[in-house]
C-alpha atoms as a PDB file:
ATOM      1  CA  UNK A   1     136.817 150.048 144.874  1.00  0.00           C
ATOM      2  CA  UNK A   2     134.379 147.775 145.756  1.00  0.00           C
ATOM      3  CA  UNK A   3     132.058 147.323 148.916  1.00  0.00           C
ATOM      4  CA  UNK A   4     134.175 144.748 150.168  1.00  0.00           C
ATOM      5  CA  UNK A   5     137.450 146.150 149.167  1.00  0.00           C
ATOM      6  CA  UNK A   6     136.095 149.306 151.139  1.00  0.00           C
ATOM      7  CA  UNK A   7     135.637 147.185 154.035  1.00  0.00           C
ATOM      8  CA  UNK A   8     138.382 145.292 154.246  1.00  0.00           C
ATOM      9  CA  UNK A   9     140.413 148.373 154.591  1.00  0.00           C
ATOM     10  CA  UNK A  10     138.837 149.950 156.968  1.00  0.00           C
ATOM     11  CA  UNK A  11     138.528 146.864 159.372  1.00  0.00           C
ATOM     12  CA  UNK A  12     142.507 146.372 158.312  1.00  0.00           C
ATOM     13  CA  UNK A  13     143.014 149.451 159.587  1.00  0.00           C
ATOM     14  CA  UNK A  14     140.745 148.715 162.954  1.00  0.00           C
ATOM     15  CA  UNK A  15     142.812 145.148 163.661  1.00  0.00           C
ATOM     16  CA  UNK A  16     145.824 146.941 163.613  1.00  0.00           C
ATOM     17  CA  UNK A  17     145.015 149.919 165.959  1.00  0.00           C
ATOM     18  CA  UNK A  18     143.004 147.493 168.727  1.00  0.00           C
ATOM     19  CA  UNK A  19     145.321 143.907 167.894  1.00  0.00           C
ATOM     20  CA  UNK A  20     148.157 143.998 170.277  1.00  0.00           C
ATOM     21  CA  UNK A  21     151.008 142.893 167.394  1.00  0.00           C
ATOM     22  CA  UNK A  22     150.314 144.667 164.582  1.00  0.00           C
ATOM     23  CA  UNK A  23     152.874 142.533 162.363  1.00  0.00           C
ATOM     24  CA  UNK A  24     150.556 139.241 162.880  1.00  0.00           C
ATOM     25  CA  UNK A  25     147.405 140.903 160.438  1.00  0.00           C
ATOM     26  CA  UNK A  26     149.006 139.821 157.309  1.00  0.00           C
ATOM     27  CA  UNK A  27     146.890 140.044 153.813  1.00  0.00           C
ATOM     28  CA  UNK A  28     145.239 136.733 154.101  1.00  0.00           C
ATOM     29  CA  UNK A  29     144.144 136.866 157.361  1.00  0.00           C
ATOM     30  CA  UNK A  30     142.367 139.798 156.534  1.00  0.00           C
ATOM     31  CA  UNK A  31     141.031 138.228 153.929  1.00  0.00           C
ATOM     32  CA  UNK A  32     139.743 135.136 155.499  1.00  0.00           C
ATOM     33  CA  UNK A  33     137.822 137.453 158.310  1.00  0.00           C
ATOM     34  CA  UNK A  34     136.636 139.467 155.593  1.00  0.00           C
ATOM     35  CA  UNK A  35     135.153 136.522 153.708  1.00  0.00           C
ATOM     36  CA  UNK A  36     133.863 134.682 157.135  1.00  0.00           C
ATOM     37  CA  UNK A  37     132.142 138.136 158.114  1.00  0.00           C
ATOM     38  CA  UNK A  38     130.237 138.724 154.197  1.00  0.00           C
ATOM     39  CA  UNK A  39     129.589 134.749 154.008  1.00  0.00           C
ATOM     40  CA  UNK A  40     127.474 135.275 157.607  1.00  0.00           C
ATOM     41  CA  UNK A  41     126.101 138.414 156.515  1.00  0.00           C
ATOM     42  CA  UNK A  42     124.313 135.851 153.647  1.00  0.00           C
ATOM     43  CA  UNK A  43     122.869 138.531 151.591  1.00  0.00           C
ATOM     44  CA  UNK A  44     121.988 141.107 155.041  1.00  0.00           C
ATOM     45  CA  UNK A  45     121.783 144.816 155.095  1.00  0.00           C
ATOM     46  CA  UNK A  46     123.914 144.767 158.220  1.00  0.00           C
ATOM     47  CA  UNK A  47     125.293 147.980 160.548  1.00  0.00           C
ATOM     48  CA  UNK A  48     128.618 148.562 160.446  1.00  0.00           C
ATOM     49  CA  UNK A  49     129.940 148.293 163.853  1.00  0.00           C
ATOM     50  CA  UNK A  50     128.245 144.313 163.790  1.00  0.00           C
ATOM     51  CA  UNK A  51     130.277 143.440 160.772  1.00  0.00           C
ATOM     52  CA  UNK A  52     133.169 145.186 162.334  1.00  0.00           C
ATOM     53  CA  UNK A  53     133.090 143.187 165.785  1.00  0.00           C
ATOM     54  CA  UNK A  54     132.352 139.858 163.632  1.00  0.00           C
ATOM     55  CA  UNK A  55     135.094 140.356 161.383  1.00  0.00           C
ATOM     56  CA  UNK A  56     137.694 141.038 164.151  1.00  0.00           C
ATOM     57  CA  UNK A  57     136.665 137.965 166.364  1.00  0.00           C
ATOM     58  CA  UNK A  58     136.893 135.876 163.193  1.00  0.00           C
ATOM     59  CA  UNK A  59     140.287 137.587 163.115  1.00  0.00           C
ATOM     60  CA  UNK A  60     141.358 136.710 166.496  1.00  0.00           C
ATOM     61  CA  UNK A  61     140.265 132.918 165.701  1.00  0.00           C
ATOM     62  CA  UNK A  62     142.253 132.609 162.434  1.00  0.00           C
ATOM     63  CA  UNK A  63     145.573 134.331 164.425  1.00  0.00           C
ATOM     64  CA  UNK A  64     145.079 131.740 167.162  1.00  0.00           C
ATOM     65  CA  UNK A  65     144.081 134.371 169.786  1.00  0.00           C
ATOM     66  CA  UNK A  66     142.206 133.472 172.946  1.00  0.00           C
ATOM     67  CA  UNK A  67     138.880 134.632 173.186  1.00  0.00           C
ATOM     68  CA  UNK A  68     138.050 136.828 176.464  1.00  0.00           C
ATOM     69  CA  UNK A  69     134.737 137.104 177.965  1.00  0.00           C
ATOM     70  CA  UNK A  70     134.301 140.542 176.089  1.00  0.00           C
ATOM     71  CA  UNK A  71     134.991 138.976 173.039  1.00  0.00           C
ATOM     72  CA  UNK A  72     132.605 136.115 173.276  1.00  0.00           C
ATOM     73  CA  UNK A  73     129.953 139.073 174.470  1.00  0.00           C
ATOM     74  CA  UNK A  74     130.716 140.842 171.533  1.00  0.00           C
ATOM     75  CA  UNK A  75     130.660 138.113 169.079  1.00  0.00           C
ATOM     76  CA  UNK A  76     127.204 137.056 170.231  1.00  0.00           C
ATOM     77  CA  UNK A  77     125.679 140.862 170.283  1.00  0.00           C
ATOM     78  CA  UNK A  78     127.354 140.861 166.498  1.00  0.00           C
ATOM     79  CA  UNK A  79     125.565 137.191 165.479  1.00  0.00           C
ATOM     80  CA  UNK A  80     122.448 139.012 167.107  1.00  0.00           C
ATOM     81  CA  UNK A  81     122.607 141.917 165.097  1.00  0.00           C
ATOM     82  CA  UNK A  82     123.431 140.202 161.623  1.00  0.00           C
ATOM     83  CA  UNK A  83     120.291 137.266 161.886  1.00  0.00           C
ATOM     84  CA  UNK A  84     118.032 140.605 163.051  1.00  0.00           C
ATOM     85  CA  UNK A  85     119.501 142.241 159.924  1.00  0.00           C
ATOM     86  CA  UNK A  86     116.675 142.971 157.008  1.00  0.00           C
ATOM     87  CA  UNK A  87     117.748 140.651 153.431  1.00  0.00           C
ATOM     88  CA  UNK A  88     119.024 142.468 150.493  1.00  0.00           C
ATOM     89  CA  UNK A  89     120.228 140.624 147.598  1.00  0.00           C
ATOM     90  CA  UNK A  90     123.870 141.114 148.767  1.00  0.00           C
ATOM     91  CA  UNK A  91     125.498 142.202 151.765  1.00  0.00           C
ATOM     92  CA  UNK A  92     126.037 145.655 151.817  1.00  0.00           C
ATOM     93  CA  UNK A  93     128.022 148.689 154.293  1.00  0.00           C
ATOM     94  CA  UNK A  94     125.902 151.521 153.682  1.00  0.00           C
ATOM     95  CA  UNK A  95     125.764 152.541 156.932  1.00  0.00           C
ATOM     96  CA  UNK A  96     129.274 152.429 156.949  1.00  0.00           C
ATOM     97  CA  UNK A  97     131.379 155.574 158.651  1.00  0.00           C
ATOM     98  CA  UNK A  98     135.056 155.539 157.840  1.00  0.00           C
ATOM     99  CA  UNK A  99     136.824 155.034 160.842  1.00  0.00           C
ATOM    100  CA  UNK A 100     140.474 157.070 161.528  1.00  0.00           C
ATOM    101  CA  UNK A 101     142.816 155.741 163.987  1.00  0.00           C
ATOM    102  CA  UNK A 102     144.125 158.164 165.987  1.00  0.00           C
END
């Protein structure tokens, strides 16, 4: 599996526990906040939980879901966090912890 594969699952399986209709994530929406989140990670060594927050307000965007004031908080501590990120030659989730809904 690869990085990306890795993390697509694991945010899948974060949209679906925190999104309040499950039934909306479908495959390509995943996909397009999964590509939005490694195409601003531009070759990064970024921490998890920034690519995580990214991915899921690119999520909310593509679904048509207004933005709260956390949300817009959250998306700007995530941009932070990905331009402060060191380069690598790709964009990597080392740091990443496997995350269990429960």
């Amino acid at each position: 599996m690869t990085i990306q594969a890795e993390f697509k699952e694991a945010f899948s399986k974060r949209a679906k526990s925190v999104l309040f209709n499950p039934e909306e994530i479908t495959d390509e929406a995943l996909d397009v906040a999964t590509l939005e989140t490694y195409e601003e990670c531009n070759g990064r060594v970024v921490k998890s939980w920034a690519m995580m927050d990214f991915a899921l307000i690119r999520l909310k965007l593509y679904l048509k879901i207004a933005l709260s004031e956390e949300d817009s908080l959250l998306l700007s501590k995530a941009i932070s966090e990905i331009k402060a990120s060191p380069l690598e030659s790709k964009p990597t989730f080392n740091s990443f912890i496997r995350l269990e809904c429960v």
